[in-house]
Protein backbone atom coordinates (compact mmCIF):
# COMPACT_ATOMS: atom_id res chain seq x y z
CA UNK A 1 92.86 117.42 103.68
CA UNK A 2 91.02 118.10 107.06
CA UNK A 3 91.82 116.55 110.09
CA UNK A 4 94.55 113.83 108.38
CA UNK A 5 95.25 112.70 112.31
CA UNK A 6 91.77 111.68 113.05
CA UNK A 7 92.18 110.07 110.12
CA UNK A 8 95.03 108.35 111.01
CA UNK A 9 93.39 106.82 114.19
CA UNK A 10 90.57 105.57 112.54
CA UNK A 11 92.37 103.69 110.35
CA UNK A 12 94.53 102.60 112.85
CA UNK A 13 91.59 101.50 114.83
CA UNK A 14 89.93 99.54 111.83
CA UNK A 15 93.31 97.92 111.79
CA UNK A 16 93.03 96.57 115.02
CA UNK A 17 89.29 95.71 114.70
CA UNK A 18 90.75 93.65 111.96
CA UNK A 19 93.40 92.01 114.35
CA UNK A 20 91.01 91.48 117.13
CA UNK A 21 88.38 90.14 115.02
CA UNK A 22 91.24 87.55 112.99
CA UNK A 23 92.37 86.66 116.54
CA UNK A 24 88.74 85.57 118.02
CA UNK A 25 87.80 83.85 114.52
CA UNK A 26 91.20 81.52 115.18
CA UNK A 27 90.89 80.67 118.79
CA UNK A 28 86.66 80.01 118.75
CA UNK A 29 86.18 76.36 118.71
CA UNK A 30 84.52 74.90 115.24
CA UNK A 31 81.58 73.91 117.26
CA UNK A 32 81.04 77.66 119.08
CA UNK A 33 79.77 79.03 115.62
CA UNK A 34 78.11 77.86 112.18
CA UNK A 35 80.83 76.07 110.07
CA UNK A 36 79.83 79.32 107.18
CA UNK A 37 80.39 81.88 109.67
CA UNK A 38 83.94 80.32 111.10
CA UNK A 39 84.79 80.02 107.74
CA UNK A 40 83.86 83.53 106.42
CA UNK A 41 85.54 85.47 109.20
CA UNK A 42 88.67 85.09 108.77
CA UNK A 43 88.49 86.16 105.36
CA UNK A 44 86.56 89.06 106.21
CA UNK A 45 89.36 89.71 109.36
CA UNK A 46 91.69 89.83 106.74
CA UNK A 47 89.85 92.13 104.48
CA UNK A 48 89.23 94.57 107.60
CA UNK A 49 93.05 93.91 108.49
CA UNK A 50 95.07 94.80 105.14
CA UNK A 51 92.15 97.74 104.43
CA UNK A 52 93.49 99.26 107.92
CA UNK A 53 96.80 98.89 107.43
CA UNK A 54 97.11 100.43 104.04
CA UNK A 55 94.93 103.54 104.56
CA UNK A 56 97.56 103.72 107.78
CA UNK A 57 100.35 103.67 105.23
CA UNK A 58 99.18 106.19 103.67
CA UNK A 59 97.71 108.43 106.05
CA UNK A 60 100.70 108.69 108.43
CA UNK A 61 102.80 111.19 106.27
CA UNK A 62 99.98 113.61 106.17
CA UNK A 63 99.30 112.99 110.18
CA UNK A 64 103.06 113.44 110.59
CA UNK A 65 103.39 116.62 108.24
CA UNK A 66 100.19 118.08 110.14
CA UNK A 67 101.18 117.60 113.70
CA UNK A 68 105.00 119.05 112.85
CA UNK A 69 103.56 121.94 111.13
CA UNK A 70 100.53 122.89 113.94
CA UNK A 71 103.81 122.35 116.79
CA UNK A 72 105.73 124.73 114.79
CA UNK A 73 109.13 122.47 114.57
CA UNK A 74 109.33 122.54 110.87
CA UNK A 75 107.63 126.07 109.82
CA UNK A 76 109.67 127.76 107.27
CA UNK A 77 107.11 131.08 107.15
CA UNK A 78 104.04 132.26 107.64
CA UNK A 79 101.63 135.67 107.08
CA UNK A 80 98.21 136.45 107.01
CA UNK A 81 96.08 137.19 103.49
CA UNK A 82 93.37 139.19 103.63
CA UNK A 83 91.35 137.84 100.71
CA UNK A 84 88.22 136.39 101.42
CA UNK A 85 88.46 136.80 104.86
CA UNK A 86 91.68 136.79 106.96
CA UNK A 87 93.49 133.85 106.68
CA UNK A 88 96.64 132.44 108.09
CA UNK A 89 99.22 131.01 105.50
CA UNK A 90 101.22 128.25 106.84
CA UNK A 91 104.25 126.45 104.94
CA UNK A 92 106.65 124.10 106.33
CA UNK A 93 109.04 121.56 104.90
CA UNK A 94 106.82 119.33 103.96
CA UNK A 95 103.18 120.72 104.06
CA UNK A 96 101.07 123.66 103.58
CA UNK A 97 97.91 125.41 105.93
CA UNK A 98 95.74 127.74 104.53
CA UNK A 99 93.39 128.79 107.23
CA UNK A 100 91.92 125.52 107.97
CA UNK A 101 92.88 123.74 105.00
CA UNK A 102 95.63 121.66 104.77
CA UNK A 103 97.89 120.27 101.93
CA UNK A 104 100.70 117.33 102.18
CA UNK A 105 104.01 118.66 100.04
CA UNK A 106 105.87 115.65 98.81
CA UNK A 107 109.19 115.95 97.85
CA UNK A 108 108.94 116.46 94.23
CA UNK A 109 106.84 119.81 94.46
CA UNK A 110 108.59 122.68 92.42
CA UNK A 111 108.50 126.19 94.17
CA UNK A 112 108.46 128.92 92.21
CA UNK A 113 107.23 132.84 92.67
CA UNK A 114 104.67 134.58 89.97
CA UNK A 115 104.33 137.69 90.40
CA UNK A 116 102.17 137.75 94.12
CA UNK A 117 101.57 133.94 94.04
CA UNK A 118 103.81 131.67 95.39
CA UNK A 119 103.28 127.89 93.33
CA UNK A 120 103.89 124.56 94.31
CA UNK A 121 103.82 122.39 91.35
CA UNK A 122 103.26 119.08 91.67
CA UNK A 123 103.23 116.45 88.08
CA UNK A 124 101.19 113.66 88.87
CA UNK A 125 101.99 110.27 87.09
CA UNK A 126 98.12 108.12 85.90
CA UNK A 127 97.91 105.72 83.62
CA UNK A 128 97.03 107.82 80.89
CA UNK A 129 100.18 110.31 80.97
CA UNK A 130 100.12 112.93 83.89
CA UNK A 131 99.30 116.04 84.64
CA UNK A 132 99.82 119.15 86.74
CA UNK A 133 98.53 119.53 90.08
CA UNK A 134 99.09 123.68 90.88
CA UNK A 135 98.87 124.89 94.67
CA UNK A 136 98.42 128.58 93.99
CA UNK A 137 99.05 130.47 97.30
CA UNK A 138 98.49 134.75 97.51
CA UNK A 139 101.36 136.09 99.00
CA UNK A 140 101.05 138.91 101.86
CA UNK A 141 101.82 142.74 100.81
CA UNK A 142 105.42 142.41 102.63
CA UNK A 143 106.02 138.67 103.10
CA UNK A 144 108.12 138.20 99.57
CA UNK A 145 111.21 137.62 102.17
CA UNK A 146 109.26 135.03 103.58
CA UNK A 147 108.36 133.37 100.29
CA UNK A 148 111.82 133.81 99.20
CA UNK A 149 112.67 131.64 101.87
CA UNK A 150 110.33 128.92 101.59
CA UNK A 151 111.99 128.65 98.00
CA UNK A 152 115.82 128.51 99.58
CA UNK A 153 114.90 125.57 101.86
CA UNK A 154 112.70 123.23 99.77
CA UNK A 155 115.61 123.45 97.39
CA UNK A 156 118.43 122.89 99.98
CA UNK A 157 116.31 120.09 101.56
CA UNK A 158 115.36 117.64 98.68
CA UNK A 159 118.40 115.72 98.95
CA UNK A 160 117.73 114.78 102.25
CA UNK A 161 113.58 114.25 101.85
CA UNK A 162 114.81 112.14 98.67
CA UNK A 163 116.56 110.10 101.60
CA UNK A 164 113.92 110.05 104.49
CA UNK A 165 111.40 108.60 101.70
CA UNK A 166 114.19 105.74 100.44
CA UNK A 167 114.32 104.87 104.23
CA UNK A 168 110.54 104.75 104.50
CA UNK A 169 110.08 103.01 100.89
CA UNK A 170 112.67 100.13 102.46
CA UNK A 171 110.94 100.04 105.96
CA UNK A 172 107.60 99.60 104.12
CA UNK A 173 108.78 97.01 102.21
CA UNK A 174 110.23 95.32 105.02
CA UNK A 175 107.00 95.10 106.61
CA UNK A 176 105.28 93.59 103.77
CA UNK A 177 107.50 90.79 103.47
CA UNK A 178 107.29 90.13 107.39
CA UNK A 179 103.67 90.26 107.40
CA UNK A 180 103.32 88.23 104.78
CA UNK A 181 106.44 85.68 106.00
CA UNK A 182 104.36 85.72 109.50
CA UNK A 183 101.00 84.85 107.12
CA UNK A 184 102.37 82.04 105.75
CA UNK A 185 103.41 80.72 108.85
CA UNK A 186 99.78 81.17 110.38
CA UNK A 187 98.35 79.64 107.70
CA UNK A 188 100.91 77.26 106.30
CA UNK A 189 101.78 78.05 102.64
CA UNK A 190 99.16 76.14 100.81
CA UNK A 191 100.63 76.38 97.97
C-alpha cells in the first residue's frame, strides 16, 4: 500500500464532511430548502458518514504500522538488496517496506526462511475456501542473522498481537453500539 496515512486523513476528512454536512441538514429550517432536498440529505450525510468511518477503521492499522515502522520504534531488521536496483528492506512487528512499497503484517502471518527468501505467509479466508497470500522477500548476502531474528520475534510476539487485536475488536464494537445507541436517540427508534 502507498501512502496508507494520507489515506487515513482522507477518510477521516470524508468522515467529517459527513458530520458537518448531517449537522447543517438537521439545524436548516424546513422552509430554507426544497422539502426533496431536506429530505435527501440526511440520508446522503449518513451515507458520506458511515463510508468515512469504516474506511477509517480500516485504514488506521496500516497508518499506525507505517508511521511506527518509518520512526523506527518497532524495526526488528533491515538491509539493502541489490536486485533491480538498490533497495532498502524494512520489517518490523507488524509491517513490511520494500523500497517504497509497503505491506501491513497481521498477526496470523507465518515466517519462515527458503533458502535466500524470507516468506510471510498469509491464508486468506473468501467465501469460496481461501487461499495463500505469499510475501516473498530476497534476503541480503550477510543479513540471515537479521532474518533469523525477524523469525524469533514474530513468534515470541503473537501472544501479545493476539491481545492488542481482542482489545481493538472490543473497542470497535463498543463504538458501534454507541453510535448506533446515540442514532437512535437522534432519530427516535422508529421502529
Amino acid at each position: 500500500m502507498h501512502r496508507p496515512v494520507l489515506k487515513l486523513r482522507i477518510a477521516i476528512a470524508v468522515f467529517l464532511g459527513g458530520v458537518a454536512t448531517l449537522s447543517v441538514s438537521l439545524l436548516v429550517p424546513t422552509g430554507g430548502l426544497s422539502p426533496f432536498v431536506h429530505d435527501l440529505l440526511p440520508g446522503l450525510a449518513g451515507v458520506v458518514l458511515a463510508a468515512g468511518f469504516i474506511a477509517a477503521l480500516v485504514l488506521y492499522p496500516y497508518a499506525r504500522s507505517y508511521t511506527r515502522l518509518r520512526s523506527g520504534a518497532s524495526v526488528i531488521a533491515r538491509w539493502v538488496i541489490a536486485q533491480p536496483g538498490e533497495r532498502e528492506v524494512v520489517v518490523s512487528d507488524d509491517a513490511v517496506c520494500i523500497g517504497h512499497d509497503f505491506f501491513h503484517l497481521p498477526f496470523s502471518v507465518h515466517v519462515r526462511i527458503r533458502g535466500d527468501v524470507l516468506e510471510f505467509d498469509q491464508f486468506i479466508f473468501s467465501r469460496f475456501g481461501g487461499y495463500h497470500d505469499v510475501l516473498r522477500v530476497p534476503i541480503a548476502p550477510g543479513a540471515e542473522a537479521a532474518a533469523a531474528r525477524v523469525i524469533e520475534q514474530r513468534r515470541a510476539a503473537n501472544p501479545a498481537a493476539v491481545r492488542r487485536f481482542r482489545r481493538q475488536a472490543l473497542a470497535v464494537l463498543a463504538l458501534v453500539v454507541l453510535t448506533g445507541g446515540a442514532w437512535l436517540l437522534l432519530f427516535g427508534s422508529g421502529l
